[in-house]
PDB file of N, CA and C in Angstrom:
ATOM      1  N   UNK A   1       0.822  -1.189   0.000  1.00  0.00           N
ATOM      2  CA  UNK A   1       0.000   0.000   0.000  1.00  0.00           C
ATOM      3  C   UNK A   1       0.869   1.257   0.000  1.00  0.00           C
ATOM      4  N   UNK A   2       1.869   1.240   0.758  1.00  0.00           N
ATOM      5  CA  UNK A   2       2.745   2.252   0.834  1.00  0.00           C
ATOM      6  C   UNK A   2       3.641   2.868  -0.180  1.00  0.00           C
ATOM      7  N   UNK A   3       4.075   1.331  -0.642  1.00  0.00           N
ATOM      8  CA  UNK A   3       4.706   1.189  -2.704  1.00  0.00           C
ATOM      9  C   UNK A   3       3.585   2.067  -3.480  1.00  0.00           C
ATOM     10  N   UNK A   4       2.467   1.912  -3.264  1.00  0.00           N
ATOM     11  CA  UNK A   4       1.728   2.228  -4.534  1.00  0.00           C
ATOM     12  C   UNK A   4       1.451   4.369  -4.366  1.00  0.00           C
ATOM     13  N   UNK A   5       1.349   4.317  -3.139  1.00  0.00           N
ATOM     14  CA  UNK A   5       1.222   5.767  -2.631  1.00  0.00           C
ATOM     15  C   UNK A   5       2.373   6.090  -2.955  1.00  0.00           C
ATOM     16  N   UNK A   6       3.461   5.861  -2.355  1.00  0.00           N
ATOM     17  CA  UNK A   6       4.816   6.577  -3.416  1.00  0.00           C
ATOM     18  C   UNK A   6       5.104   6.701  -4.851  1.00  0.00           C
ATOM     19  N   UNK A   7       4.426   5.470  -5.486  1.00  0.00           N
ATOM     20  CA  UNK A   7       4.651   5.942  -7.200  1.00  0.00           C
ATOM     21  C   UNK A   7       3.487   7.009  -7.284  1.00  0.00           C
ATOM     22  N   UNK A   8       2.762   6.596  -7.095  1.00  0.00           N
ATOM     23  CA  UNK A   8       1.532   7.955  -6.994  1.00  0.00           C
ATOM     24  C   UNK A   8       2.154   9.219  -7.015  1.00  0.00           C
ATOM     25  N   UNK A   9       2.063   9.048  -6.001  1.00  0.00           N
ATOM     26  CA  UNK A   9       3.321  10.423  -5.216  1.00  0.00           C
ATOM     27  C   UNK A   9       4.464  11.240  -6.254  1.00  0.00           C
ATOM     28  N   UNK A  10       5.045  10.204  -7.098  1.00  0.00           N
ATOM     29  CA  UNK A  10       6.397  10.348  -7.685  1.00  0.00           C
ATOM     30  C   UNK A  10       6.242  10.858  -9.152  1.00  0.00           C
ATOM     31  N   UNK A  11       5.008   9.974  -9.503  1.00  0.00           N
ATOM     32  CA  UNK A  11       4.137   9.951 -11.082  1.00  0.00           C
ATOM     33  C   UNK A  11       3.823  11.725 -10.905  1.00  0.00           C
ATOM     34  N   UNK A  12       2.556  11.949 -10.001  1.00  0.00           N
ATOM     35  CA  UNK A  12       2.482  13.365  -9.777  1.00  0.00           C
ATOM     36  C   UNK A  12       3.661  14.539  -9.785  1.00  0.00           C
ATOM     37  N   UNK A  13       4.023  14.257  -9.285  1.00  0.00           N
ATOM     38  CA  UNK A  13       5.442  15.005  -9.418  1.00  0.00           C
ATOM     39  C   UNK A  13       6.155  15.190 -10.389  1.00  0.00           C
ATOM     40  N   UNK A  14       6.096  14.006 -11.601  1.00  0.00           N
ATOM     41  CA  UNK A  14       6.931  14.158 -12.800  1.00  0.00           C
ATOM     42  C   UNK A  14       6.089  14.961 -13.801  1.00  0.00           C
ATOM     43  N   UNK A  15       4.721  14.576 -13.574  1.00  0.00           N
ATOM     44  CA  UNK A  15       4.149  15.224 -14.880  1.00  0.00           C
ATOM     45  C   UNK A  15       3.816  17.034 -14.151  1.00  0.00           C
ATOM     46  N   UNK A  16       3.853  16.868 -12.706  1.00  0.00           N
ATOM     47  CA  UNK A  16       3.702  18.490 -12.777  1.00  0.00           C
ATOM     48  C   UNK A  16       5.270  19.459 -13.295  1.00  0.00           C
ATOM     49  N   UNK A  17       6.580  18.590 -12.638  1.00  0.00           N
ATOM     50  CA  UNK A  17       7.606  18.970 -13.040  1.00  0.00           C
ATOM     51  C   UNK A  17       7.825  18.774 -14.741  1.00  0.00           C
ATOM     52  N   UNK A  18       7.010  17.866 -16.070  1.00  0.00           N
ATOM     53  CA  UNK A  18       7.507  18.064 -16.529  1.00  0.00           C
ATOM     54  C   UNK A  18       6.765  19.158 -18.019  1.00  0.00           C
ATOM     55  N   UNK A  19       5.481  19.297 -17.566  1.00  0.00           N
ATOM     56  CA  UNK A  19       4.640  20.254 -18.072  1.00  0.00           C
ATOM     57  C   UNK A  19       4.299  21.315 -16.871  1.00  0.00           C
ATOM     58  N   UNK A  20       3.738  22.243 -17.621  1.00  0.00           N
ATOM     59  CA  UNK A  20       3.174  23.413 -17.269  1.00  0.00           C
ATOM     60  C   UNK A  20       1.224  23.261 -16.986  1.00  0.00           C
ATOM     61  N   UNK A  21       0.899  23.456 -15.885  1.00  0.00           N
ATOM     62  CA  UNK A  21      -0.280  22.965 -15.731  1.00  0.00           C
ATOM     63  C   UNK A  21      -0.657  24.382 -15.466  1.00  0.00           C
ATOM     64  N   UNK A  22      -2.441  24.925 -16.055  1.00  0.00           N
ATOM     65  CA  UNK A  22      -2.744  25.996 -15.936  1.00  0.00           C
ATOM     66  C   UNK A  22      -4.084  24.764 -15.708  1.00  0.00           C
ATOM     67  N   UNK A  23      -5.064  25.912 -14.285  1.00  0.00           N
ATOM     68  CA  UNK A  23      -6.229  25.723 -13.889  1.00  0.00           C
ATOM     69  C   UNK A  23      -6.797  26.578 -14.298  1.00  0.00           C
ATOM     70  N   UNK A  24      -7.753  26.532 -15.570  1.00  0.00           N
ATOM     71  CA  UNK A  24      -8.656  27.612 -16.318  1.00  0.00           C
ATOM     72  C   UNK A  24      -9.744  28.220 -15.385  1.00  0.00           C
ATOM     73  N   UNK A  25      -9.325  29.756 -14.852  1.00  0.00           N
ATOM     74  CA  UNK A  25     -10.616  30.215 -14.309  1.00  0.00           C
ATOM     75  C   UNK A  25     -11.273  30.996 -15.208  1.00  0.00           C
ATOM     76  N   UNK A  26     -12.548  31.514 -14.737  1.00  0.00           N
ATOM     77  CA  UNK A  26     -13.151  32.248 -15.375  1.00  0.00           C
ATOM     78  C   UNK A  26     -12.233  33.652 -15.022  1.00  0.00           C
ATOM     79  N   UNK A  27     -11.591  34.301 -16.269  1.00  0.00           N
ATOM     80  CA  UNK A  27     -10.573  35.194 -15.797  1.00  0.00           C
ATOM     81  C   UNK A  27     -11.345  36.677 -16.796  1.00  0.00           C
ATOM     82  N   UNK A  28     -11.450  38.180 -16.307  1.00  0.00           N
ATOM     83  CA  UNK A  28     -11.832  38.694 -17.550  1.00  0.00           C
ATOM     84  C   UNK A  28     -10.812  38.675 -19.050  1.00  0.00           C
ATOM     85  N   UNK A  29      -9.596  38.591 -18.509  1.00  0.00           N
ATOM     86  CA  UNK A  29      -8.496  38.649 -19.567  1.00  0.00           C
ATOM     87  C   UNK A  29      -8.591  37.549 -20.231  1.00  0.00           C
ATOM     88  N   UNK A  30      -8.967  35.942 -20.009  1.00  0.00           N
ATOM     89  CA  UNK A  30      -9.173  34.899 -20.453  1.00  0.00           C
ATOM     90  C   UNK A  30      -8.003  34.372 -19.728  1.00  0.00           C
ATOM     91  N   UNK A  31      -7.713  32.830 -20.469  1.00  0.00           N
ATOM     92  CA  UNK A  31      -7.213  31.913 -20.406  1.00  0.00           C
ATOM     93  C   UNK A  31      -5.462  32.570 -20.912  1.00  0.00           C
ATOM     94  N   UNK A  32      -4.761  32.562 -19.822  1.00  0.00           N
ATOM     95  CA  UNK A  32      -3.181  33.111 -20.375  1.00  0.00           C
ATOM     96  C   UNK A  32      -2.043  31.720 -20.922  1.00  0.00           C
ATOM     97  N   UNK A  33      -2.222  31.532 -21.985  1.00  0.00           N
ATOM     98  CA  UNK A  33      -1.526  30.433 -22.810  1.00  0.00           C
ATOM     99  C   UNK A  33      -0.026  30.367 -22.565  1.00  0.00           C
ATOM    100  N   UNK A  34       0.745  29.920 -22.423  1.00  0.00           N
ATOM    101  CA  UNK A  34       2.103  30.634 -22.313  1.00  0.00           C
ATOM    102  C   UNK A  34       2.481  29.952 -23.799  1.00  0.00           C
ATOM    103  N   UNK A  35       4.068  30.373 -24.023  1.00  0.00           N
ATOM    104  CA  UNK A  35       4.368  29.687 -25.541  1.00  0.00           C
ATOM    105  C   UNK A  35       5.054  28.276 -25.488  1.00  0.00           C
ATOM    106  N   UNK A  36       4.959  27.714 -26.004  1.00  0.00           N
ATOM    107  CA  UNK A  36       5.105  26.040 -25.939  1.00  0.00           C
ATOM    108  C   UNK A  36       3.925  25.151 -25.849  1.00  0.00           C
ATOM    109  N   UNK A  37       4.470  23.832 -24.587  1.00  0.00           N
ATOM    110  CA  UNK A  37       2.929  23.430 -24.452  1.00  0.00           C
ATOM    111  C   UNK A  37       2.554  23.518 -23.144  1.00  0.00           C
ATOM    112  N   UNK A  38       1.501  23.249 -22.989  1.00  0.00           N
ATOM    113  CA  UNK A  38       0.503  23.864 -21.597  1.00  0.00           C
ATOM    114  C   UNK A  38      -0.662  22.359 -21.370  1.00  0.00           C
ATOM    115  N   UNK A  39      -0.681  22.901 -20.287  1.00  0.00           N
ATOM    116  CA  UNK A  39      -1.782  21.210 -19.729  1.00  0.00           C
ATOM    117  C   UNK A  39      -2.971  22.805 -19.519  1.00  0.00           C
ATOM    118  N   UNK A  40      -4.190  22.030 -20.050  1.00  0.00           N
ATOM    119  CA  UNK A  40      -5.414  23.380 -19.712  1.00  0.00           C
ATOM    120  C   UNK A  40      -6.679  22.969 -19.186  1.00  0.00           C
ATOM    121  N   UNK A  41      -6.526  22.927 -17.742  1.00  0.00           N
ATOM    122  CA  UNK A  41      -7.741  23.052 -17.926  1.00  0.00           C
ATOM    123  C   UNK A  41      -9.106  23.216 -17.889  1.00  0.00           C
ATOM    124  N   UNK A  42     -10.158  23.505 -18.080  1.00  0.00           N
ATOM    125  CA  UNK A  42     -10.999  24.556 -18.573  1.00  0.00           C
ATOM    126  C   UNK A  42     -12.226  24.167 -18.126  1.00  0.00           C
ATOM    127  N   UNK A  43     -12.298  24.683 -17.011  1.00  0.00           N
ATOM    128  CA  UNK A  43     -12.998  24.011 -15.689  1.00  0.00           C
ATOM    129  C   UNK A  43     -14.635  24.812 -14.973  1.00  0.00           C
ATOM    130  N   UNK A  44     -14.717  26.377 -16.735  1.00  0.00           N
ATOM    131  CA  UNK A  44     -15.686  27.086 -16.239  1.00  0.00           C
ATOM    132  C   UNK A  44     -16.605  27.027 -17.708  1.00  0.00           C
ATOM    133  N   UNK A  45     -18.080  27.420 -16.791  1.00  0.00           N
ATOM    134  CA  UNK A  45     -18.869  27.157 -18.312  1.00  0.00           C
ATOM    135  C   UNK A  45     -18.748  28.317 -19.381  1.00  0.00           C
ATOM    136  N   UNK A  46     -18.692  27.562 -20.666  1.00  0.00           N
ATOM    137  CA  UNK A  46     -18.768  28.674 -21.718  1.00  0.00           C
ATOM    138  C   UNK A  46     -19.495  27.524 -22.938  1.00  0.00           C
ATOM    139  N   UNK A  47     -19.570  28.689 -23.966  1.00  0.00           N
ATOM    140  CA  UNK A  47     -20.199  27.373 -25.570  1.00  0.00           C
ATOM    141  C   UNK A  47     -19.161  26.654 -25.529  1.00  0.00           C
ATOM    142  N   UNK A  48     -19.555  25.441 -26.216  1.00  0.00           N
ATOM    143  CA  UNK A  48     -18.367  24.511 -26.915  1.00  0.00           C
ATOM    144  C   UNK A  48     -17.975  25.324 -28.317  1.00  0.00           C
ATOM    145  N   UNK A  49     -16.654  24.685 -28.259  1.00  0.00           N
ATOM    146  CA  UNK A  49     -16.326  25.143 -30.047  1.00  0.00           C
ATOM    147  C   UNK A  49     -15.304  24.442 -30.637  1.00  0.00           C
ATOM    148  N   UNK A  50     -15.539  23.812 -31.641  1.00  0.00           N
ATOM    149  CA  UNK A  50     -14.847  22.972 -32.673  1.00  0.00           C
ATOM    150  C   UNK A  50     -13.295  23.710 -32.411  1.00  0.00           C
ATOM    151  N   UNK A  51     -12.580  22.234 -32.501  1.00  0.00           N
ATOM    152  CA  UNK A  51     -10.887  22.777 -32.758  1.00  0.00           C
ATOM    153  C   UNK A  51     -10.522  23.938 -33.717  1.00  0.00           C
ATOM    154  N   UNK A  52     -11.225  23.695 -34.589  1.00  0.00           N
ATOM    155  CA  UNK A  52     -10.757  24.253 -36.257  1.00  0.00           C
ATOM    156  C   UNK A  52     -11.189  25.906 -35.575  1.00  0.00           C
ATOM    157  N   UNK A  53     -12.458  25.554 -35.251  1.00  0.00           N
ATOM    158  CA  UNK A  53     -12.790  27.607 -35.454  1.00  0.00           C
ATOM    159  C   UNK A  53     -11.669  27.681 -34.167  1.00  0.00           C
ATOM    160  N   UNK A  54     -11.347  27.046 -33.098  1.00  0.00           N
ATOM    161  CA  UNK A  54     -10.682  28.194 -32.181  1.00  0.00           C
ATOM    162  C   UNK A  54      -9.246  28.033 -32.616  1.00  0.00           C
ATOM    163  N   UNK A  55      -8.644  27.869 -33.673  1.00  0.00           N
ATOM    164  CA  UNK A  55      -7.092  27.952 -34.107  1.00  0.00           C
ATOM    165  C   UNK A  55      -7.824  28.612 -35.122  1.00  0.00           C
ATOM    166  N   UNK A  56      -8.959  29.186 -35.809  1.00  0.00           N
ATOM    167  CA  UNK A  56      -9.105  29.952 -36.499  1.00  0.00           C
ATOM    168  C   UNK A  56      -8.798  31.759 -35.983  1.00  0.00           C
ATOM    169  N   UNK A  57      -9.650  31.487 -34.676  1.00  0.00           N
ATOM    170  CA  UNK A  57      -9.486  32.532 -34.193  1.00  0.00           C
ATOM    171  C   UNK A  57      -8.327  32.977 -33.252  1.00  0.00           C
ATOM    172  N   UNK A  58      -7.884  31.844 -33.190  1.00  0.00           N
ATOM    173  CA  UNK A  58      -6.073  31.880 -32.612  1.00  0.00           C
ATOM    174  C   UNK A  58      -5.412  31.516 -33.078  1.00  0.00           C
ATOM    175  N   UNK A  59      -4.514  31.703 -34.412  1.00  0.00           N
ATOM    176  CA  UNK A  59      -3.586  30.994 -35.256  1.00  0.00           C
ATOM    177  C   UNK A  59      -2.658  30.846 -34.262  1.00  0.00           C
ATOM    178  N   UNK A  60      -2.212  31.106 -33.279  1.00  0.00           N
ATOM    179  CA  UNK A  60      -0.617  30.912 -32.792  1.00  0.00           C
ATOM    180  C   UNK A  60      -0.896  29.284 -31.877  1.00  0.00           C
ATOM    181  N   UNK A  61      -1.981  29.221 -31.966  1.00  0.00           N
ATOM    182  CA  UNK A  61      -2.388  27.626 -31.489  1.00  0.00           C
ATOM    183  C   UNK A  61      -1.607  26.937 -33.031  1.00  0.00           C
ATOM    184  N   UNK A  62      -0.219  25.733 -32.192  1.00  0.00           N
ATOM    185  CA  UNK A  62       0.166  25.493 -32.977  1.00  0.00           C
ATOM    186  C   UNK A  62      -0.267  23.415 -33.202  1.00  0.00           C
ATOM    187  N   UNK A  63      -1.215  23.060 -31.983  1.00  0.00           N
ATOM    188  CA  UNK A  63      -1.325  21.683 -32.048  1.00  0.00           C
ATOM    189  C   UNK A  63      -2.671  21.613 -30.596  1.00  0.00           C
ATOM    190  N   UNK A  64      -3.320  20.762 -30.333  1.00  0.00           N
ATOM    191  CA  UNK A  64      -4.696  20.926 -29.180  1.00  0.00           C
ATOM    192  C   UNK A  64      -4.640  18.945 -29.582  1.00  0.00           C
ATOM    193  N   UNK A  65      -4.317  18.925 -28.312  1.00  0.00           N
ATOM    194  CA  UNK A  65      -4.853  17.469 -28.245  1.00  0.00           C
ATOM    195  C   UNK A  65      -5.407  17.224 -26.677  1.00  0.00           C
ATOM    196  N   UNK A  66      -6.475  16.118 -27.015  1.00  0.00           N
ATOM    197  CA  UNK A  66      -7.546  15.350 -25.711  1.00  0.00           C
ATOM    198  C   UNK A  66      -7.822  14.266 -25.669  1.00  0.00           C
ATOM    199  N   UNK A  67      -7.281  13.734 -24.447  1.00  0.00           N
ATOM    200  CA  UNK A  67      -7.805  12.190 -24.228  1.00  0.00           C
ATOM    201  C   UNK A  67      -9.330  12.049 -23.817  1.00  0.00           C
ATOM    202  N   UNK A  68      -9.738  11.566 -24.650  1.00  0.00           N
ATOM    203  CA  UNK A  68     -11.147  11.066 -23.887  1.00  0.00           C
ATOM    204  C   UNK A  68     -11.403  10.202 -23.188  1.00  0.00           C
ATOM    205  N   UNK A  69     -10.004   8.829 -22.572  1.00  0.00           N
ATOM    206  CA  UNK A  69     -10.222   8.236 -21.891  1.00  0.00           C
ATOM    207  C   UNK A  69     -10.138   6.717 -22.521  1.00  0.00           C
ATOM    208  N   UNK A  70     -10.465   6.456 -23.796  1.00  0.00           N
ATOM    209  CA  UNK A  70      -9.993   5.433 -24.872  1.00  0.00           C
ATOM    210  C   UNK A  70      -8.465   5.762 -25.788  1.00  0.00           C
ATOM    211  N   UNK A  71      -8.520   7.028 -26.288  1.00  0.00           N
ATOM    212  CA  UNK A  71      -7.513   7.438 -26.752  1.00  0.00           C
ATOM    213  C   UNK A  71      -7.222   8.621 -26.911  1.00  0.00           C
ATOM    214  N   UNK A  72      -6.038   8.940 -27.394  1.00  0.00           N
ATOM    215  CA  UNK A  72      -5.972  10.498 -27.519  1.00  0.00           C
ATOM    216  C   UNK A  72      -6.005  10.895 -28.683  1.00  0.00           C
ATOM    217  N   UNK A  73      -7.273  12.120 -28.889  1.00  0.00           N
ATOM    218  CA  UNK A  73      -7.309  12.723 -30.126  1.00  0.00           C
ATOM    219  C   UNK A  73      -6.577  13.890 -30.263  1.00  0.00           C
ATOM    220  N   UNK A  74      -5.830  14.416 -31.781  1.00  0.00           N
ATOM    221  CA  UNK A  74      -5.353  15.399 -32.009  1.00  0.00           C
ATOM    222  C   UNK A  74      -5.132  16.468 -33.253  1.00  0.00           C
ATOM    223  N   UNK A  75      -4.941  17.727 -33.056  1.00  0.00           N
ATOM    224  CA  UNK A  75      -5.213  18.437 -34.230  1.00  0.00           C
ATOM    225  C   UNK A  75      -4.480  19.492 -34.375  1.00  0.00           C
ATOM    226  N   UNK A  76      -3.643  19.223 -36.054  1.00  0.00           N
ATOM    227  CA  UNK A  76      -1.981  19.626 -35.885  1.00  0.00           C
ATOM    228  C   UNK A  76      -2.781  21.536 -36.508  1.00  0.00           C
ATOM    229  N   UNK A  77      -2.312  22.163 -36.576  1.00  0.00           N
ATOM    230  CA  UNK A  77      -2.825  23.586 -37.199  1.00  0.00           C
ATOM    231  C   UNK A  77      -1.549  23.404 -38.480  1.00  0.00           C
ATOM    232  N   UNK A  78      -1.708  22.768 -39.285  1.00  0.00           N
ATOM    233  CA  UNK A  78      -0.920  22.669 -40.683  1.00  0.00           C
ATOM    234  C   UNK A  78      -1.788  22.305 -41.769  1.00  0.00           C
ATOM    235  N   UNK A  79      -1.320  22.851 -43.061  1.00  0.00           N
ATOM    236  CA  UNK A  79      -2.355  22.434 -44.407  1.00  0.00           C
ATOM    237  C   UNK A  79      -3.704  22.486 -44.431  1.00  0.00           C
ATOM    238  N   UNK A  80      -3.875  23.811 -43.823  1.00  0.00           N
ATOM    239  CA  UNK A  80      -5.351  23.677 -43.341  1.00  0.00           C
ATOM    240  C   UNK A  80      -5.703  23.049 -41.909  1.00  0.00           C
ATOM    241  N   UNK A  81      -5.284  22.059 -41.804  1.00  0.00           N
ATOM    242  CA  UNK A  81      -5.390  21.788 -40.396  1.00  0.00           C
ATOM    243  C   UNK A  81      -5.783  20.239 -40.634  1.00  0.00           C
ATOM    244  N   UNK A  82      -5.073  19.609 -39.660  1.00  0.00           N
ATOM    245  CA  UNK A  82      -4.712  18.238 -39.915  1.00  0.00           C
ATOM    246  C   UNK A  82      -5.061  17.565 -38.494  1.00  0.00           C
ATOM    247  N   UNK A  83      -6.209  16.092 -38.701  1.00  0.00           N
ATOM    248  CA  UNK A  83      -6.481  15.249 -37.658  1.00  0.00           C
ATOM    249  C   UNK A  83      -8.304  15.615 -37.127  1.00  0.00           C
ATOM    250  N   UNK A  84      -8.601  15.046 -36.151  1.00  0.00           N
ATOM    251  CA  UNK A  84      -9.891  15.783 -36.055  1.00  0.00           C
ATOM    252  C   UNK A  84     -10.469  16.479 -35.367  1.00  0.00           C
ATOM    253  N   UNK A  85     -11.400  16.742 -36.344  1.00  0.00           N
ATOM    254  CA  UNK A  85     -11.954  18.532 -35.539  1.00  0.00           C
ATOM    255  C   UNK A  85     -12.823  18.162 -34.465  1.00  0.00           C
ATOM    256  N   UNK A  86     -12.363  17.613 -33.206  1.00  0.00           N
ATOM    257  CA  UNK A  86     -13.290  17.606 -32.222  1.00  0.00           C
ATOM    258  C   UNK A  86     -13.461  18.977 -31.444  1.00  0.00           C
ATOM    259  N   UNK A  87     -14.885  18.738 -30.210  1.00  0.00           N
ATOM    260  CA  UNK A  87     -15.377  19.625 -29.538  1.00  0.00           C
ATOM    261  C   UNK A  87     -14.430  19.966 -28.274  1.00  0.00           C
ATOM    262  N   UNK A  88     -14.306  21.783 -28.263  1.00  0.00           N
ATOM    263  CA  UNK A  88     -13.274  21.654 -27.008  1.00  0.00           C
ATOM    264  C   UNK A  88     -14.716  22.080 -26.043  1.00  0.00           C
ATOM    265  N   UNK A  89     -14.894  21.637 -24.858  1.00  0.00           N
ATOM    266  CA  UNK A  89     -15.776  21.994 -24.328  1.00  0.00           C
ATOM    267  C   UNK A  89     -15.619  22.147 -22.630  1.00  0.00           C
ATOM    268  N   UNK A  90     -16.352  22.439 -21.401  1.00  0.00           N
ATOM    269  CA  UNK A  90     -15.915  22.616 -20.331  1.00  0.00           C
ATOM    270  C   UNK A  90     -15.888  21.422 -19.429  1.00  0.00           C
ATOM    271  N   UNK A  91     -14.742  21.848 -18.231  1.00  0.00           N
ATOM    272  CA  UNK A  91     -14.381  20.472 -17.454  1.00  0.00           C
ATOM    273  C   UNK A  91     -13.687  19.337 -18.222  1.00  0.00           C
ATOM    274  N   UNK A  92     -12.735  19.914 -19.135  1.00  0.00           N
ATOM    275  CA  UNK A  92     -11.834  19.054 -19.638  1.00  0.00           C
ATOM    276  C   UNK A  92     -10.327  19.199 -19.550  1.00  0.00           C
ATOM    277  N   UNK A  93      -9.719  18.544 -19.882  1.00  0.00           N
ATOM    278  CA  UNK A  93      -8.267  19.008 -19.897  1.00  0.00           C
ATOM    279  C   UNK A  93      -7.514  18.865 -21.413  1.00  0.00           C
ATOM    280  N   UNK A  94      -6.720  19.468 -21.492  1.00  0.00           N
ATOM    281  CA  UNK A  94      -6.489  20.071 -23.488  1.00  0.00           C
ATOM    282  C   UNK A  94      -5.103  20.189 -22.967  1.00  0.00           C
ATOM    283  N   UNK A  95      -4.222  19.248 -23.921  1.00  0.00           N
ATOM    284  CA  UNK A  95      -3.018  20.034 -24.583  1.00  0.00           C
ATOM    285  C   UNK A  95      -2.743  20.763 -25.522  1.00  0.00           C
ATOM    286  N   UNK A  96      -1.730  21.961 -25.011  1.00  0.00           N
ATOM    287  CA  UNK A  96      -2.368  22.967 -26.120  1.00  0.00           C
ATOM    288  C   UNK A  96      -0.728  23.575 -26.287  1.00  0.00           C
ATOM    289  N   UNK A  97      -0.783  23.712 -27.715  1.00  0.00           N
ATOM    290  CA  UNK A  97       0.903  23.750 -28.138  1.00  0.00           C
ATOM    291  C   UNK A  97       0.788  25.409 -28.805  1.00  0.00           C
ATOM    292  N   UNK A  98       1.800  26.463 -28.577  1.00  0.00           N
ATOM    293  CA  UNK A  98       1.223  27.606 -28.815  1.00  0.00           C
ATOM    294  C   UNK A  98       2.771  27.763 -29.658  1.00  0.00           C
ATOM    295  N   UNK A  99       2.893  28.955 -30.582  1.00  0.00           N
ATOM    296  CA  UNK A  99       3.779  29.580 -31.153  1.00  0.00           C
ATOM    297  C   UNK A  99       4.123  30.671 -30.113  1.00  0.00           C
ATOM    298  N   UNK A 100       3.494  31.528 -29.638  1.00  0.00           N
ATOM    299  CA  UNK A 100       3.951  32.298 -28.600  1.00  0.00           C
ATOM    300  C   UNK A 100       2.601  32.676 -27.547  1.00  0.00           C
ATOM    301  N   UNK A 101       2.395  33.719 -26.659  1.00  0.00           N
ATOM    302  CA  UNK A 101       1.994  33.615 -25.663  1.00  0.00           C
ATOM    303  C   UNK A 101      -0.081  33.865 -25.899  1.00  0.00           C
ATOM    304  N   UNK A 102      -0.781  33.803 -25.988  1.00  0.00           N
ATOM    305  CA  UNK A 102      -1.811  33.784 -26.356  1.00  0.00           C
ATOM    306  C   UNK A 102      -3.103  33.617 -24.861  1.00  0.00           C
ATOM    307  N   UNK A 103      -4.138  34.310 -24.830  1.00  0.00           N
ATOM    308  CA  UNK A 103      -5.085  34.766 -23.823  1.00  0.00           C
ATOM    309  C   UNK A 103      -6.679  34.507 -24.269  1.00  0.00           C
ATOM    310  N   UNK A 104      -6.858  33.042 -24.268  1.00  0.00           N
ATOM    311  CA  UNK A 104      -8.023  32.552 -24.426  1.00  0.00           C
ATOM    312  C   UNK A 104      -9.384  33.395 -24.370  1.00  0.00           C
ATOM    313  N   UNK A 105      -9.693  33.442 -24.914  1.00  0.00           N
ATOM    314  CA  UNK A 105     -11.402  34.193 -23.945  1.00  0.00           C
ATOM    315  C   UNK A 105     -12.454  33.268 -24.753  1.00  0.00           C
ATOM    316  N   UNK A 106     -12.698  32.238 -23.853  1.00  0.00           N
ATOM    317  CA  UNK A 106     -13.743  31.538 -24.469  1.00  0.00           C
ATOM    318  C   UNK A 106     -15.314  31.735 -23.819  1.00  0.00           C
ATOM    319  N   UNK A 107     -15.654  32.711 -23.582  1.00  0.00           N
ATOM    320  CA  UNK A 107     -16.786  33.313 -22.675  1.00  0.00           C
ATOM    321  C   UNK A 107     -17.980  33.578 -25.025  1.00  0.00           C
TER     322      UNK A 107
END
């Protein structure tokens, strides 16, 4: 029992040390993206909206991927935009790959 609470323990620790984890509040400035990739996530109500329109309206979104729990889906922002256009929606968590620093407002 004690083994398993320490990898626990250790697992947590690697993925907070080895990404950047942002807890999406409802912020007026929005969601502050930093540049690279970012764990997001987006924990207040707003509409849903297809991958495609929100790298439409944020080109510096350079990749958005989500596990749903079977697998992970993903969607590169190249050639138009590559992989599938799923729903980003609330109470989820999104990897989100940016060109530089970018401020969500999904209200």
């Amino acid at each position: 029992m004690m083994n398993k609470l320490l990898l626990v323990l250790i697992f947590a620790f690697l993925i907070l040390g080895v990404s950047e984890i942002i807890l999406a509040e409802e912020f007026e400035e929005g969601i502050k993206i930093t540049e690279g990739k970012n764990i997001v996530n987006i924990s207040y109500n707003f509409s849903p909206i297809y991958v495609k329109d929100l790298i439409k309206i944020y080109p510096e979104i350079t990749t958005i991927t989500f596990n749903d729990g079977n697998q992970e889906i993903g969607y590169v922002n190249v050639l138009g935009g590559i992989g599938e256009n799923f729903i980003i929606s609330e109470n989820n968590i999104y990897e989100i790959t940016t060109r530089k620093e970018v401020n969500l407002n999904l209200k």
